[in-house]
C-alpha atoms as a PDB file:
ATOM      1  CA  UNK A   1      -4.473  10.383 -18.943  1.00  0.00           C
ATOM      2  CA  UNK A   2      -4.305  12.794 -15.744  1.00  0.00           C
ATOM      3  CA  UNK A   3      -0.990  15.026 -16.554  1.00  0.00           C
ATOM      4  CA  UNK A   4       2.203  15.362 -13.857  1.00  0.00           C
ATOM      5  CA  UNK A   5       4.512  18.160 -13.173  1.00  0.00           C
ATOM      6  CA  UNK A   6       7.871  16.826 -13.872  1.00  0.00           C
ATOM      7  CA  UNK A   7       8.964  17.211 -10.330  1.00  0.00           C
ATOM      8  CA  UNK A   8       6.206  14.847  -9.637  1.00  0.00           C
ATOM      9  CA  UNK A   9       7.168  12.269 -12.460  1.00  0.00           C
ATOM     10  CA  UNK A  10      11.235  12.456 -11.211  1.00  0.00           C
ATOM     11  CA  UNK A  11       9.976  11.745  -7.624  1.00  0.00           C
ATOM     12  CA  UNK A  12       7.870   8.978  -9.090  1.00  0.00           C
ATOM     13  CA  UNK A  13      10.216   7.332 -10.965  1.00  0.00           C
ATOM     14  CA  UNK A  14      12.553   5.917  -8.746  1.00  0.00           C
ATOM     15  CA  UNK A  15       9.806   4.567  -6.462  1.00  0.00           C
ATOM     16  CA  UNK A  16      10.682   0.475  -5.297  1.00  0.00           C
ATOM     17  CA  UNK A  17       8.093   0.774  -2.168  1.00  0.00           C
ATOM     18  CA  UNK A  18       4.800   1.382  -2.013  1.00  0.00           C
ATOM     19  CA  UNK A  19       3.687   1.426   1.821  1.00  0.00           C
ATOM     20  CA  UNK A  20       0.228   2.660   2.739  1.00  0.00           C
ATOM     21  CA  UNK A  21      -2.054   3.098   5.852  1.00  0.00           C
ATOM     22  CA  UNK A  22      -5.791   0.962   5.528  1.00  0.00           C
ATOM     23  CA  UNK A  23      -8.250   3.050   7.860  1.00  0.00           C
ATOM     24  CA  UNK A  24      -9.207   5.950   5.967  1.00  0.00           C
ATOM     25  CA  UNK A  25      -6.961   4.822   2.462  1.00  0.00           C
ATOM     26  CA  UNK A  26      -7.856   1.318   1.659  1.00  0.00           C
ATOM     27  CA  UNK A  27     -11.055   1.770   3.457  1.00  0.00           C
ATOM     28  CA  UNK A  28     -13.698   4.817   3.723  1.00  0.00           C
ATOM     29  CA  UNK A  29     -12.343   5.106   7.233  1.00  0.00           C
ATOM     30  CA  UNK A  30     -15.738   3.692   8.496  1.00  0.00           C
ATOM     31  CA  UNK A  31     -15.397   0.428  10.918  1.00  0.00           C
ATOM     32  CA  UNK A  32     -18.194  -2.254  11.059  1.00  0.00           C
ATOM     33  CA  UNK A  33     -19.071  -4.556  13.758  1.00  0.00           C
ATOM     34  CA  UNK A  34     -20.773  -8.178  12.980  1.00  0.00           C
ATOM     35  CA  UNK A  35     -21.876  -9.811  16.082  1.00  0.00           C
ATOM     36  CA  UNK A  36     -19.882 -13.457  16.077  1.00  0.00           C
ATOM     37  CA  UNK A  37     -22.042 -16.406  16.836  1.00  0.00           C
ATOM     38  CA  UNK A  38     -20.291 -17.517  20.156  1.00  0.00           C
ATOM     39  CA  UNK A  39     -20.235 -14.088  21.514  1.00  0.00           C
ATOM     40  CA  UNK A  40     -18.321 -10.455  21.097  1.00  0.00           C
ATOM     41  CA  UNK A  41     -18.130  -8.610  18.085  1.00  0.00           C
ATOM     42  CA  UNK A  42     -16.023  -8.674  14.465  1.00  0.00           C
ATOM     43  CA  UNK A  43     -14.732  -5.512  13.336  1.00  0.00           C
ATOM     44  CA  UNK A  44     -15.048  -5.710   9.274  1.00  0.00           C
ATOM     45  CA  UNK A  45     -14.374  -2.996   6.436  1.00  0.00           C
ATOM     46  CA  UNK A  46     -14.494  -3.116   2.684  1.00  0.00           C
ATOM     47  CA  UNK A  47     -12.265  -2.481   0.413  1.00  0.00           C
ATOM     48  CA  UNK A  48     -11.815  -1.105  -3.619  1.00  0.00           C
ATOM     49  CA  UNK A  49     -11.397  -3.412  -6.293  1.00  0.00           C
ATOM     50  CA  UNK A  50      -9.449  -0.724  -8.288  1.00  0.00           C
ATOM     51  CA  UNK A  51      -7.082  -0.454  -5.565  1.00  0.00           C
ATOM     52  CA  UNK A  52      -6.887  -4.598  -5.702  1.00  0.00           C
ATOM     53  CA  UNK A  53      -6.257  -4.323  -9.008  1.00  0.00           C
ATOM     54  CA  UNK A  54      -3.398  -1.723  -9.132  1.00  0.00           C
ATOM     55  CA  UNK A  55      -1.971  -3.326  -6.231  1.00  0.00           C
ATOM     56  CA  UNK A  56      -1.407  -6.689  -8.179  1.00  0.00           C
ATOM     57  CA  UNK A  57      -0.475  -4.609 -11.466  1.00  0.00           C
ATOM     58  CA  UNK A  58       1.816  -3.154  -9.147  1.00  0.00           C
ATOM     59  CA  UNK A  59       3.559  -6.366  -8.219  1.00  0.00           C
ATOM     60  CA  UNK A  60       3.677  -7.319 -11.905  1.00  0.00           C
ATOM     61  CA  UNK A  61       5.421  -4.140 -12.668  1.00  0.00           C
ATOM     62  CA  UNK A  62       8.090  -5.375 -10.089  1.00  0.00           C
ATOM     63  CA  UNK A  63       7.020  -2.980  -7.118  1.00  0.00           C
ATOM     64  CA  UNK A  64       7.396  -4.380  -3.651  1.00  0.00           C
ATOM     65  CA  UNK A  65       4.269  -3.480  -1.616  1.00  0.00           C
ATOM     66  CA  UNK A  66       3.222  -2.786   2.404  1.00  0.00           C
ATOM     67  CA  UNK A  67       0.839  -2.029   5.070  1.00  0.00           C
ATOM     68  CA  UNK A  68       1.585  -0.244   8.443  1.00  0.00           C
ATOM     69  CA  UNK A  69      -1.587   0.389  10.020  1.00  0.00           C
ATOM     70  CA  UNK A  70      -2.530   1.984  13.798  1.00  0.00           C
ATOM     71  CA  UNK A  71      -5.109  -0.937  14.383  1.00  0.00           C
ATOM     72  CA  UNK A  72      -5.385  -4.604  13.997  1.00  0.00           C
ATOM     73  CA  UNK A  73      -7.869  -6.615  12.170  1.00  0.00           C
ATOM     74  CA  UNK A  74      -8.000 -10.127  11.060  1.00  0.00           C
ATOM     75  CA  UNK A  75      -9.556  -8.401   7.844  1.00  0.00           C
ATOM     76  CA  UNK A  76      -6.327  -6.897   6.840  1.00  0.00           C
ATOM     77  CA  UNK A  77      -4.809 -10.317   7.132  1.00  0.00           C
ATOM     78  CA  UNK A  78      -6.958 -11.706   4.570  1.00  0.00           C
ATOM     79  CA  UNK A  79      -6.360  -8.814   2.110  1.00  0.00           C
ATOM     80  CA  UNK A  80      -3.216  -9.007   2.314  1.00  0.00           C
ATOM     81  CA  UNK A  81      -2.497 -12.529   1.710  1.00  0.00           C
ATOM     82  CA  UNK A  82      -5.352 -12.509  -0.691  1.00  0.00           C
ATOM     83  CA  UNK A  83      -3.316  -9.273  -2.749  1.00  0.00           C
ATOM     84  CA  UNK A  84       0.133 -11.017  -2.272  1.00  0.00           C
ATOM     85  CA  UNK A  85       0.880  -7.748  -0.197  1.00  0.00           C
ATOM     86  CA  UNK A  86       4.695  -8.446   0.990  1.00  0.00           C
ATOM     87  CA  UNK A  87       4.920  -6.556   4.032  1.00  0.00           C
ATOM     88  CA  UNK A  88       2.383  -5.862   7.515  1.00  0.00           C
ATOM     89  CA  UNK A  89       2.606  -4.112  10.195  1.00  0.00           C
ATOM     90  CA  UNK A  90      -0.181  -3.497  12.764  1.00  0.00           C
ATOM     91  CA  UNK A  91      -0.806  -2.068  15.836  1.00  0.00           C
ATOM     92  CA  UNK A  92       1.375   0.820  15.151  1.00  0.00           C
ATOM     93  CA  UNK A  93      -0.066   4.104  16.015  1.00  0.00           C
ATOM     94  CA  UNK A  94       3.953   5.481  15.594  1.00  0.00           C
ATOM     95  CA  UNK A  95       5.153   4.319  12.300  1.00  0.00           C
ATOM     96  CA  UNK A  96       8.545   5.501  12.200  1.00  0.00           C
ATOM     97  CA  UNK A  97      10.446   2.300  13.548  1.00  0.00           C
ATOM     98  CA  UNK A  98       8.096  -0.340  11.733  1.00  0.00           C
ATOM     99  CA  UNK A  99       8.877   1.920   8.440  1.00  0.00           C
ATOM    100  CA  UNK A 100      12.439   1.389   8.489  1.00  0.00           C
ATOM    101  CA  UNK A 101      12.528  -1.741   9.689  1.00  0.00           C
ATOM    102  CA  UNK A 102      10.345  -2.450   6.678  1.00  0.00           C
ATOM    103  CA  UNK A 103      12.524  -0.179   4.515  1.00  0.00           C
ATOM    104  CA  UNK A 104      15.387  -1.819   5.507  1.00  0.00           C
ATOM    105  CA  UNK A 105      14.090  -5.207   4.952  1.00  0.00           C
ATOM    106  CA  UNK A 106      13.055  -4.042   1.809  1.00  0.00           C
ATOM    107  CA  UNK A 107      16.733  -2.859   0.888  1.00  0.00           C
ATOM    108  CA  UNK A 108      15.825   0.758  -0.500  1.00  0.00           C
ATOM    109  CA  UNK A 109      16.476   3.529   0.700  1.00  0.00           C
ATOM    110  CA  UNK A 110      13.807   6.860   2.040  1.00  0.00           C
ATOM    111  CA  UNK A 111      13.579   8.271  -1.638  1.00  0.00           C
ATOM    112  CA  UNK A 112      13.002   5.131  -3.367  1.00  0.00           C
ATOM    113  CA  UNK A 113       9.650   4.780  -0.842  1.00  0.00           C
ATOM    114  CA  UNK A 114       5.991   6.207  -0.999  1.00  0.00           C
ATOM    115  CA  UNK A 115       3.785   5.985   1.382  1.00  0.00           C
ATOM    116  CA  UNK A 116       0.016   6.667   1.469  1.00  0.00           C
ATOM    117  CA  UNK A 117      -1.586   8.532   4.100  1.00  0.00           C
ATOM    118  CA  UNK A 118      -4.353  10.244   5.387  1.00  0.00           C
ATOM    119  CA  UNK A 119      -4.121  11.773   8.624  1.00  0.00           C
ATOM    120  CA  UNK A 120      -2.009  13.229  11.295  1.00  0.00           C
ATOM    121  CA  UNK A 121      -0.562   9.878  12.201  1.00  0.00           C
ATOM    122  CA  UNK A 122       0.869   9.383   9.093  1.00  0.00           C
ATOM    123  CA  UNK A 123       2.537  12.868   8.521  1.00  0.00           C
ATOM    124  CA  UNK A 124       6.263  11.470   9.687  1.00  0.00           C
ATOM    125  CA  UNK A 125       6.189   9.212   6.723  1.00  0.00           C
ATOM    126  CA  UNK A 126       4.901  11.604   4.342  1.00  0.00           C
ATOM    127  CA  UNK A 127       7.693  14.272   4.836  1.00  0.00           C
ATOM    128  CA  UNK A 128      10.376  11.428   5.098  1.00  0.00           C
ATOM    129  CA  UNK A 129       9.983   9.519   2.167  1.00  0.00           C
ATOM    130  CA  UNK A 130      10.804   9.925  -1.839  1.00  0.00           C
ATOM    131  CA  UNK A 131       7.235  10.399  -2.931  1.00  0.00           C
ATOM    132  CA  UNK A 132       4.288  11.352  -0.148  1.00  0.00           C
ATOM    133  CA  UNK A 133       0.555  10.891  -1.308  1.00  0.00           C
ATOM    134  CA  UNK A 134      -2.587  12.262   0.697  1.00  0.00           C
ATOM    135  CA  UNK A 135      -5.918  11.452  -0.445  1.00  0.00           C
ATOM    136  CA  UNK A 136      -8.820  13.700  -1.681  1.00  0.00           C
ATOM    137  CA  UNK A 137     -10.392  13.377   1.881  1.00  0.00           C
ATOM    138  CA  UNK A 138      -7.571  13.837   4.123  1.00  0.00           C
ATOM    139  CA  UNK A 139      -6.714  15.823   7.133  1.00  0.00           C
ATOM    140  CA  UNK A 140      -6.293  19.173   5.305  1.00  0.00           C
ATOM    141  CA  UNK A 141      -2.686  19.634   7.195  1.00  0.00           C
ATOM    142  CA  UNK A 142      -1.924  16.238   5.589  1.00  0.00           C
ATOM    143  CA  UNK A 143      -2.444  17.799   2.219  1.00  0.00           C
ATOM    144  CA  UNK A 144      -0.881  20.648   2.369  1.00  0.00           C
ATOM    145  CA  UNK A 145       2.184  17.993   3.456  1.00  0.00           C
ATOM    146  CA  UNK A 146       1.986  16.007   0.931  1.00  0.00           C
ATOM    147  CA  UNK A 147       3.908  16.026  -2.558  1.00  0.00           C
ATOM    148  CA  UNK A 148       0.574  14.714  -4.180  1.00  0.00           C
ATOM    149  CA  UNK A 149      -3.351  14.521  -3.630  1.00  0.00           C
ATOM    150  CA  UNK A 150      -5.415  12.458  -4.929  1.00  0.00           C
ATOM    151  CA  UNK A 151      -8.425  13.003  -6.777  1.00  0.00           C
ATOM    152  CA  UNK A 152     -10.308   9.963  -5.412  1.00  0.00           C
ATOM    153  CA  UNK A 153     -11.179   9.325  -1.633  1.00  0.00           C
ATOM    154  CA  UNK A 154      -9.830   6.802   0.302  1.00  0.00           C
ATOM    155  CA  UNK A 155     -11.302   3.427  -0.085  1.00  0.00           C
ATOM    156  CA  UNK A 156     -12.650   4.437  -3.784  1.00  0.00           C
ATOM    157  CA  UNK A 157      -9.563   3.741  -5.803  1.00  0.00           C
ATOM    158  CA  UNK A 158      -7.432   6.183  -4.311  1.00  0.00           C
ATOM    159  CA  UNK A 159      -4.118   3.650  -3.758  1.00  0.00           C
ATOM    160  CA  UNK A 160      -4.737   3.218  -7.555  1.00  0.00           C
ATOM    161  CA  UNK A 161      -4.303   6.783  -8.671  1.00  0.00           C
ATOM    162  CA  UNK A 162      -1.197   6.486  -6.734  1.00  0.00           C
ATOM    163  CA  UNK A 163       0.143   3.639  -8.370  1.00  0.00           C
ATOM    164  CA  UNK A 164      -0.967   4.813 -11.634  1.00  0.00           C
ATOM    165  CA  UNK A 165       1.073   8.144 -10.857  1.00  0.00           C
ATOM    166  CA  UNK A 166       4.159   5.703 -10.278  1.00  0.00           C
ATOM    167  CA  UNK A 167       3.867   3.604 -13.018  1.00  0.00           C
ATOM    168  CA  UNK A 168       2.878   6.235 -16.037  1.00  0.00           C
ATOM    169  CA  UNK A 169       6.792   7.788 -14.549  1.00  0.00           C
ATOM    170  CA  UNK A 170       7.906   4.873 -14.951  1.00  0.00           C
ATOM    171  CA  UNK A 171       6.840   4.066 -18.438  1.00  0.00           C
ATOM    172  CA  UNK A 172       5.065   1.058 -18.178  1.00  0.00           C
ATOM    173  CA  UNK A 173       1.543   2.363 -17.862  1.00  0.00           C
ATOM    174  CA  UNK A 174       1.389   2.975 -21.480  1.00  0.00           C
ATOM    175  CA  UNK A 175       1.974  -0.809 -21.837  1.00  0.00           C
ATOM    176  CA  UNK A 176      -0.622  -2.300 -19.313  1.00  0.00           C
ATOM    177  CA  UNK A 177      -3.432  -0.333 -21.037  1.00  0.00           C
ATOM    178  CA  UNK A 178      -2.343  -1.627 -24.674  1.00  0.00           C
ATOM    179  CA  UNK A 179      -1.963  -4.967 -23.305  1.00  0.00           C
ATOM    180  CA  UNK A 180      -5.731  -4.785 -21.812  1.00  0.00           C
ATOM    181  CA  UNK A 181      -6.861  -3.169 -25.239  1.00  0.00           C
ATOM    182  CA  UNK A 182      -4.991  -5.700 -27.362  1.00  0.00           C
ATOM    183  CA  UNK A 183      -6.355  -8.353 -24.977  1.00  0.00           C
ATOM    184  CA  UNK A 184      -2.879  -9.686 -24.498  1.00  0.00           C
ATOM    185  CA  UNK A 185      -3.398 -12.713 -21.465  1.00  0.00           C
ATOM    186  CA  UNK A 186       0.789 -12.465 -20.848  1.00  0.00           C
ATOM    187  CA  UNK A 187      -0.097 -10.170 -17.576  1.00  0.00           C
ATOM    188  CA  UNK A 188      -0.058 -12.419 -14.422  1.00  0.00           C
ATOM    189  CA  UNK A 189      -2.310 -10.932 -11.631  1.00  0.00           C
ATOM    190  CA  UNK A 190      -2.460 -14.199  -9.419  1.00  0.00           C
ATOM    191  CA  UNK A 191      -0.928 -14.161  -6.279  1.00  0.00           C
ATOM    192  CA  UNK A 192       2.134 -15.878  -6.360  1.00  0.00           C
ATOM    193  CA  UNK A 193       2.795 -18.933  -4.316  1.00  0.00           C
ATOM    194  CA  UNK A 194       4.202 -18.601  -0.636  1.00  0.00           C
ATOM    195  CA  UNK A 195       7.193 -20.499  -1.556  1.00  0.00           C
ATOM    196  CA  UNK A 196       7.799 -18.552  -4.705  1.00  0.00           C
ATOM    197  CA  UNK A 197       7.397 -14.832  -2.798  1.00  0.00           C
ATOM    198  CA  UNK A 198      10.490 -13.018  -1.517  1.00  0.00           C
ATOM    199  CA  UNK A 199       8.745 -12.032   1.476  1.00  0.00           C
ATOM    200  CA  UNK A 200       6.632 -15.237   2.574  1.00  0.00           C
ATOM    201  CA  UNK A 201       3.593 -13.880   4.864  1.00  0.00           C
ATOM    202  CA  UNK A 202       2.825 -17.251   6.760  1.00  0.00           C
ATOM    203  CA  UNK A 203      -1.004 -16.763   8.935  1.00  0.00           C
ATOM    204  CA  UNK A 204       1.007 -16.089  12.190  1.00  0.00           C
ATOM    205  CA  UNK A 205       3.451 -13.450  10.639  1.00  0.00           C
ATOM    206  CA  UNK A 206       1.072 -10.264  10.522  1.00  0.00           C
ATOM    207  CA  UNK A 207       0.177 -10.792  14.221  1.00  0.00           C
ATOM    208  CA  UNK A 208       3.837 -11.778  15.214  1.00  0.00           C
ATOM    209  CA  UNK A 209       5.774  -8.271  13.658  1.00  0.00           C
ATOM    210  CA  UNK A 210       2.562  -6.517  14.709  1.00  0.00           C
ATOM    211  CA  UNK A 211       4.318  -7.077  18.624  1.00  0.00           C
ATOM    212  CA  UNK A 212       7.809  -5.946  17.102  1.00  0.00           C
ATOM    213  CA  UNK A 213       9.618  -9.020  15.745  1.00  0.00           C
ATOM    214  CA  UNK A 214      11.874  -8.760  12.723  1.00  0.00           C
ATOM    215  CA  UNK A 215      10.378  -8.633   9.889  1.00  0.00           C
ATOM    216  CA  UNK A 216      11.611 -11.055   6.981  1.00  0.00           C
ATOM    217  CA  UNK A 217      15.267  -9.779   5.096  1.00  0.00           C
ATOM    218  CA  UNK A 218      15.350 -10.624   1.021  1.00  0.00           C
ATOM    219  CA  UNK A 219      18.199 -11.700   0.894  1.00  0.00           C
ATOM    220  CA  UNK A 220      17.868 -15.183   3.333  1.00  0.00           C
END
């Protein structure tokens, strides 16, 4: 198990949000275009399944989870309904007002946030909030910004060593490795029903705060 200064762990610990950027962080940063059949092109990207995986292990362990992303794919749509992501926001190259009205709609506050990053777009975020994250391939600025690195690239389970980092400070990593050792089934990774989630994501939501609506508030 990777060992954590104890500045690190305290910063960890009280982390409620976990917001991250795709291009470059869920993805390898590289864009793919697939001719469509009528005409024009499809932009595509892959993503990790360890970052899929610590993403849902991350809504188990009760952390609320976002996207706010420069560009605008209908991609990122399907990952995030498919992950049971709870917030998106597109289309935003400045990410300061979609972060708090995200944050806000969340109902924590700067410290209780991390956000994952990779470049100089995302530096406001990184020096705002509780616990900032760069990964290994990153703008070196970015790095140098950032209260941790990680050792895996973006788009190769990098969003996982971050929630990993989150989780082991907040004692329940321990836990989800015995349960997978002890084969215990009482984890539930499935992505909860719309009416069940405290942030419903409906198809025409993503596109609809990507153009600066409000984004959905908890407690209605």
């Amino acid at each position: 198990m990777a060992k954590y200064s104890r500045g690190l762990l305290a910063r960890a610990k009280k982390i409620k949000l976990l917001l991250m950027d795709v291009d470059g962080v869920m993805t390898d940063g590289k864009f793919y275009y697939v001719p469509r059949p009528g005409g024009g092109m499809l932009e595509t990207k892959g993503f990790d399944s360890r970052d899929g995986l610590g993403l849902r292990l991350a809504h188990h362990a009760g952390l609320k989870t976002g996207i706010i992303t420069g560009r605008s794919s209908l991609v990122i749509e399907y990952r995030v309904k498919d992950l049971g992501i709870h917030f998106l926001q597109q289309n935003a190259l400045e990410k300061i007002e979609p972060y708090e009205r995200i944050r806000n709609a969340a109902q924590v506050k700067d410290a209780e946030v991390c956000y994952v990053g990779d470049d100089l777009t995302d530096l406001p975020l990184l020096t705002r909030v509780g616990l900032g994250v760069c990964v290994a391939n990153g703008d070196d600025l970015v790095r140098k910004h950032a209260h941790f690195c990680t050792r895996r690239a973006g788009g190769s389970g990098a969003v996982r060593e971050a929630i990993e980092l989150i989780l082991t400070a907040q004692g329940k990593w321990e836990g989800i490795l015995k349960s997978y050792l002890c084969g215990d089934r009482a984890l539930n990774l499935k992505t909860t029903d719309e009416s069940d989630r405290p942030y419903p994501l409906r198809p025409e939501s993503p596109r609809r705060t990507a153009r600066g609506g409000d984004l959905p508030n908890p407690s209605k």
